[in-house]
N, C-alpha and C. Protein backbone atom coordinates (compact mmCIF):
# COMPACT_ATOMS: atom_id res chain seq x y z
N UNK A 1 123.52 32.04 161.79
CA UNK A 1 124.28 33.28 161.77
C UNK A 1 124.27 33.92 163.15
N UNK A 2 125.25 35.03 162.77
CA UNK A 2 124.80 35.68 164.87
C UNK A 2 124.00 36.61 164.83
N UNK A 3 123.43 36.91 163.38
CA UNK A 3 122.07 37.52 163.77
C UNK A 3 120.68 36.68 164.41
N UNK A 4 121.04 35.44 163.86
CA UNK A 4 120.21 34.73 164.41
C UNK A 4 120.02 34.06 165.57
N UNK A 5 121.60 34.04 166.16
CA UNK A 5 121.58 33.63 167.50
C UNK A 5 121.19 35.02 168.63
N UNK A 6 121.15 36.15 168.19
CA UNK A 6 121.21 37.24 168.59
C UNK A 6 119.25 37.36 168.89
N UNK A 7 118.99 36.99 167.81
CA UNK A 7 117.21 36.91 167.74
C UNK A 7 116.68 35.61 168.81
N UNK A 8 117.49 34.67 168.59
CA UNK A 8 117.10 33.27 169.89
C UNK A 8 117.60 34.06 171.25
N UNK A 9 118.77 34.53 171.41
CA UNK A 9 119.13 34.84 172.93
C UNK A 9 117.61 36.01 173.38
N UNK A 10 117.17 36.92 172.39
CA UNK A 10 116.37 38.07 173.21
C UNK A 10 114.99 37.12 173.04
N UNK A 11 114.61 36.12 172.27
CA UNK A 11 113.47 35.85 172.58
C UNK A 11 113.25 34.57 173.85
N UNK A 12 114.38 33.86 173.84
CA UNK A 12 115.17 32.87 175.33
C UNK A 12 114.66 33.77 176.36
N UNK A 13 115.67 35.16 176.40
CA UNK A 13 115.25 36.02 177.73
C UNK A 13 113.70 36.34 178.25
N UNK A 14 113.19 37.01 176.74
CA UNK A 14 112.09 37.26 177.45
C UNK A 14 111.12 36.23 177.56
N UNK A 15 111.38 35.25 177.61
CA UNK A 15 110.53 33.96 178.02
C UNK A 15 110.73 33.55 179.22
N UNK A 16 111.87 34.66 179.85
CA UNK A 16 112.53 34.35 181.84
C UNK A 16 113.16 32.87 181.34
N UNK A 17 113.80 32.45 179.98
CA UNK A 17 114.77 31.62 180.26
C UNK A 17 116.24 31.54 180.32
N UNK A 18 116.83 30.63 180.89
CA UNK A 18 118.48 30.86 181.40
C UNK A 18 119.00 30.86 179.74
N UNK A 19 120.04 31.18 179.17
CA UNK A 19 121.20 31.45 177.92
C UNK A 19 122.25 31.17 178.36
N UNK A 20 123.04 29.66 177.97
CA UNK A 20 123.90 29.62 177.79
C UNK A 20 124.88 29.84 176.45
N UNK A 21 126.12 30.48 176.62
CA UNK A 21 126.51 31.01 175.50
C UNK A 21 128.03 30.15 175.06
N UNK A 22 127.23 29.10 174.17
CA UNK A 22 128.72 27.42 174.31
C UNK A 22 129.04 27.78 172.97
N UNK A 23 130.37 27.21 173.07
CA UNK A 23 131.57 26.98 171.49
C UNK A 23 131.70 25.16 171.05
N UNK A 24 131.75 24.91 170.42
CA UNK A 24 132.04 23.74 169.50
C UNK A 24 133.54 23.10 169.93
N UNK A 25 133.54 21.79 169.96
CA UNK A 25 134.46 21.16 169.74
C UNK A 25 135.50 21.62 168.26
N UNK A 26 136.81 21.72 168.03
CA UNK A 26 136.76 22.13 166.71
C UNK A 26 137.22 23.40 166.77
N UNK A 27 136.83 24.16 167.12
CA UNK A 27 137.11 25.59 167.17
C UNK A 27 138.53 25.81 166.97
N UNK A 28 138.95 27.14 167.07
CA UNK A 28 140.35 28.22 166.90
C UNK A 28 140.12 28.87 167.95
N UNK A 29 141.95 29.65 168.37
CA UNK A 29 142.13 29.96 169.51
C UNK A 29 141.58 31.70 169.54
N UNK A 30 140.71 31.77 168.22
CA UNK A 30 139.83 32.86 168.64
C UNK A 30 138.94 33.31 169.54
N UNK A 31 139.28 34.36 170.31
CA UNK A 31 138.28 33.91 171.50
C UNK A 31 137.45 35.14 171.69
N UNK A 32 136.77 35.47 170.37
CA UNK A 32 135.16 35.97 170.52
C UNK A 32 134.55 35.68 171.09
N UNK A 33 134.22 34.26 171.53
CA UNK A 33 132.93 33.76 172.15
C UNK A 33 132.78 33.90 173.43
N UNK A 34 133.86 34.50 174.17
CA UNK A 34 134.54 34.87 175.63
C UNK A 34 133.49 36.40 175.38
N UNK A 35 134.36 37.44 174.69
CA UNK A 35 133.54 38.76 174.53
C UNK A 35 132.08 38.37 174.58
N UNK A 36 131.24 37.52 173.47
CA UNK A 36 129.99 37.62 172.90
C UNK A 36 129.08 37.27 174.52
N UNK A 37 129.20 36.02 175.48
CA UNK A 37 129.09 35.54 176.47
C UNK A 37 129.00 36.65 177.40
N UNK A 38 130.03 37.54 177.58
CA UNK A 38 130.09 38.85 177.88
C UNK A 38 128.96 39.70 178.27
N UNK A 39 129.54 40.44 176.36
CA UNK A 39 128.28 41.26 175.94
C UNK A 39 127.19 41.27 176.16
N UNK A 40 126.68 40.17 175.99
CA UNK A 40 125.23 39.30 175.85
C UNK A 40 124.77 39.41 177.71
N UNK A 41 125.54 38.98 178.53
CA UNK A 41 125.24 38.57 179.61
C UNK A 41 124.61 37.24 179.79
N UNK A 42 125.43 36.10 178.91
CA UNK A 42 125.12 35.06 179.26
C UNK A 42 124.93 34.48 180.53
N UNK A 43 123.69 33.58 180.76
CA UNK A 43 124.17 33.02 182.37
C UNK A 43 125.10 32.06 182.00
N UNK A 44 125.03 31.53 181.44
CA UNK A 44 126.50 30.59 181.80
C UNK A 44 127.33 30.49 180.11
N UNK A 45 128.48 30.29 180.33
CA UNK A 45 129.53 30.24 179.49
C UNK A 45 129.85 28.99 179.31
N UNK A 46 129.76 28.16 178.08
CA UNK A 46 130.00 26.29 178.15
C UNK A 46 131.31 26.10 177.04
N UNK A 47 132.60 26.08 178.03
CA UNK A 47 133.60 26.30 176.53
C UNK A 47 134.41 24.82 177.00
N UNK A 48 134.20 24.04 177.96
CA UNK A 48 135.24 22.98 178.38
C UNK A 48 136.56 23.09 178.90
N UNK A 49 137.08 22.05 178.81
CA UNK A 49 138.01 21.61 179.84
C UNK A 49 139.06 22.97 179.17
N UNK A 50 140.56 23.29 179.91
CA UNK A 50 141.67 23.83 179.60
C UNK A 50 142.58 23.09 179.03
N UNK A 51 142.39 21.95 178.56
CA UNK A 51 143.22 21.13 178.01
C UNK A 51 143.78 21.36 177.01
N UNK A 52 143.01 22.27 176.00
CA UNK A 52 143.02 22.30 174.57
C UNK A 52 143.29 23.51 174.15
N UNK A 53 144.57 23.88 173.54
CA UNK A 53 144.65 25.66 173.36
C UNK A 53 143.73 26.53 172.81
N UNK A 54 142.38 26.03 172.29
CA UNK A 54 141.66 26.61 171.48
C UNK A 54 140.41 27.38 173.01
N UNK A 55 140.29 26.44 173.65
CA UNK A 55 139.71 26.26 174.73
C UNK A 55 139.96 27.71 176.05
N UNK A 56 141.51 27.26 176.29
CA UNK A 56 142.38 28.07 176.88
C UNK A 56 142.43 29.37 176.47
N UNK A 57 142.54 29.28 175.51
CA UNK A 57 142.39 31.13 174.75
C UNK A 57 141.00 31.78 175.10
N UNK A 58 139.90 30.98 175.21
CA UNK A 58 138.44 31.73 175.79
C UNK A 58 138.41 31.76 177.15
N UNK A 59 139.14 30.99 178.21
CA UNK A 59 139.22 31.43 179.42
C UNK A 59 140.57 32.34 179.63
N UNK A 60 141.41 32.71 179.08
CA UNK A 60 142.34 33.89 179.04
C UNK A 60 141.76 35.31 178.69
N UNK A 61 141.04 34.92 177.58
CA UNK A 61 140.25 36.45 177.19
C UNK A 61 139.54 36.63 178.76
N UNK A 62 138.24 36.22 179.23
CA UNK A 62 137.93 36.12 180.48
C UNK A 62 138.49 36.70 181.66
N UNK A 63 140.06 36.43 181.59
CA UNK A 63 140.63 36.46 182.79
C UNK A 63 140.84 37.98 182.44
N UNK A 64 141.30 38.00 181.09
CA UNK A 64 141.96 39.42 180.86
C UNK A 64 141.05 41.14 180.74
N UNK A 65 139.42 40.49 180.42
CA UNK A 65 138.09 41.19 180.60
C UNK A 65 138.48 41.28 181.99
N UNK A 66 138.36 40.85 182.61
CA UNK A 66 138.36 40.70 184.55
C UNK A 66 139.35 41.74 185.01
N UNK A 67 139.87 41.62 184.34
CA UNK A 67 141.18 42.44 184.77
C UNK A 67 141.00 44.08 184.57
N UNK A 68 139.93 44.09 183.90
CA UNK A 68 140.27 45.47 182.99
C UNK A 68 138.70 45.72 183.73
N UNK A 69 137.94 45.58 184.19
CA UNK A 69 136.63 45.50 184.94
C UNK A 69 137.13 45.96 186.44
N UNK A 70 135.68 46.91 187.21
CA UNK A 70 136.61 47.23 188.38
C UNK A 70 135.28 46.17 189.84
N UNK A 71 135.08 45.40 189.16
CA UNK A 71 134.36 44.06 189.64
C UNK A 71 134.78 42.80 189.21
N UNK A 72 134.53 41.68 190.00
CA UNK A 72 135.09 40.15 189.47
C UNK A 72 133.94 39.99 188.68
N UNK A 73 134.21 38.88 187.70
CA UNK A 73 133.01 38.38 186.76
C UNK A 73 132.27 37.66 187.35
N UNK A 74 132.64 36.95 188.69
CA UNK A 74 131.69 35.44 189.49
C UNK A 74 130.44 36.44 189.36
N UNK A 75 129.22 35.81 189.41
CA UNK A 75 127.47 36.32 189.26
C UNK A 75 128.01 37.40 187.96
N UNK A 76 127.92 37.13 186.96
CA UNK A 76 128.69 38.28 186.33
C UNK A 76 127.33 38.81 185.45
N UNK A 77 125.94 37.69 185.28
CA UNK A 77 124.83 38.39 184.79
C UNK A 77 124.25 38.89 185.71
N UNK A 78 125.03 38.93 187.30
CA UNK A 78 123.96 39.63 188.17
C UNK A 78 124.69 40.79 188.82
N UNK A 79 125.45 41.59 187.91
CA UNK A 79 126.66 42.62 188.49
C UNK A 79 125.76 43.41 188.62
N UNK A 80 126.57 44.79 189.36
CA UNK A 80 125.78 45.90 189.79
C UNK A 80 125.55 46.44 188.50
């Protein structure tokens, strides 16, 4: 559940380890997992290639967070 991934990411952190925040092969062009990656302050985001519209829709959300931010996302768990 994402309560439970929510309980692995804060106990990951405070162990000083890295969180990556990845989607499944399979997926829909829902692109929560763009926000959650976000939110969370994942260090890294694992969604694959742009090949695949399901794919494409989580690096669009991204672009479109970016946009609306008055900083770029690059180091984006190490923003001011």
């Amino acid at each position: 559940t994402l309560s439970e991934a929510a309980q692995s990411y804060v106990l990951a952190k405070e162990a000083g380890w890295l969180v990556t925040i990845s989607v499944r092969s399979g997926e829909t062009e829902d692109d929560w997992a763009a926000d959650l990656a976000l939110g969370w302050s994942g260090d890294q985001f694992k969604n694959g290639s742009i090949m695949q519209s399901e794919r494409l829709a989580k690096y669009n959300r991204l672009l479109e967070i970016e946009s609306r931010t008055p900083f770029p996302l690059v180091n984006w768990p190490n923003r001011p």
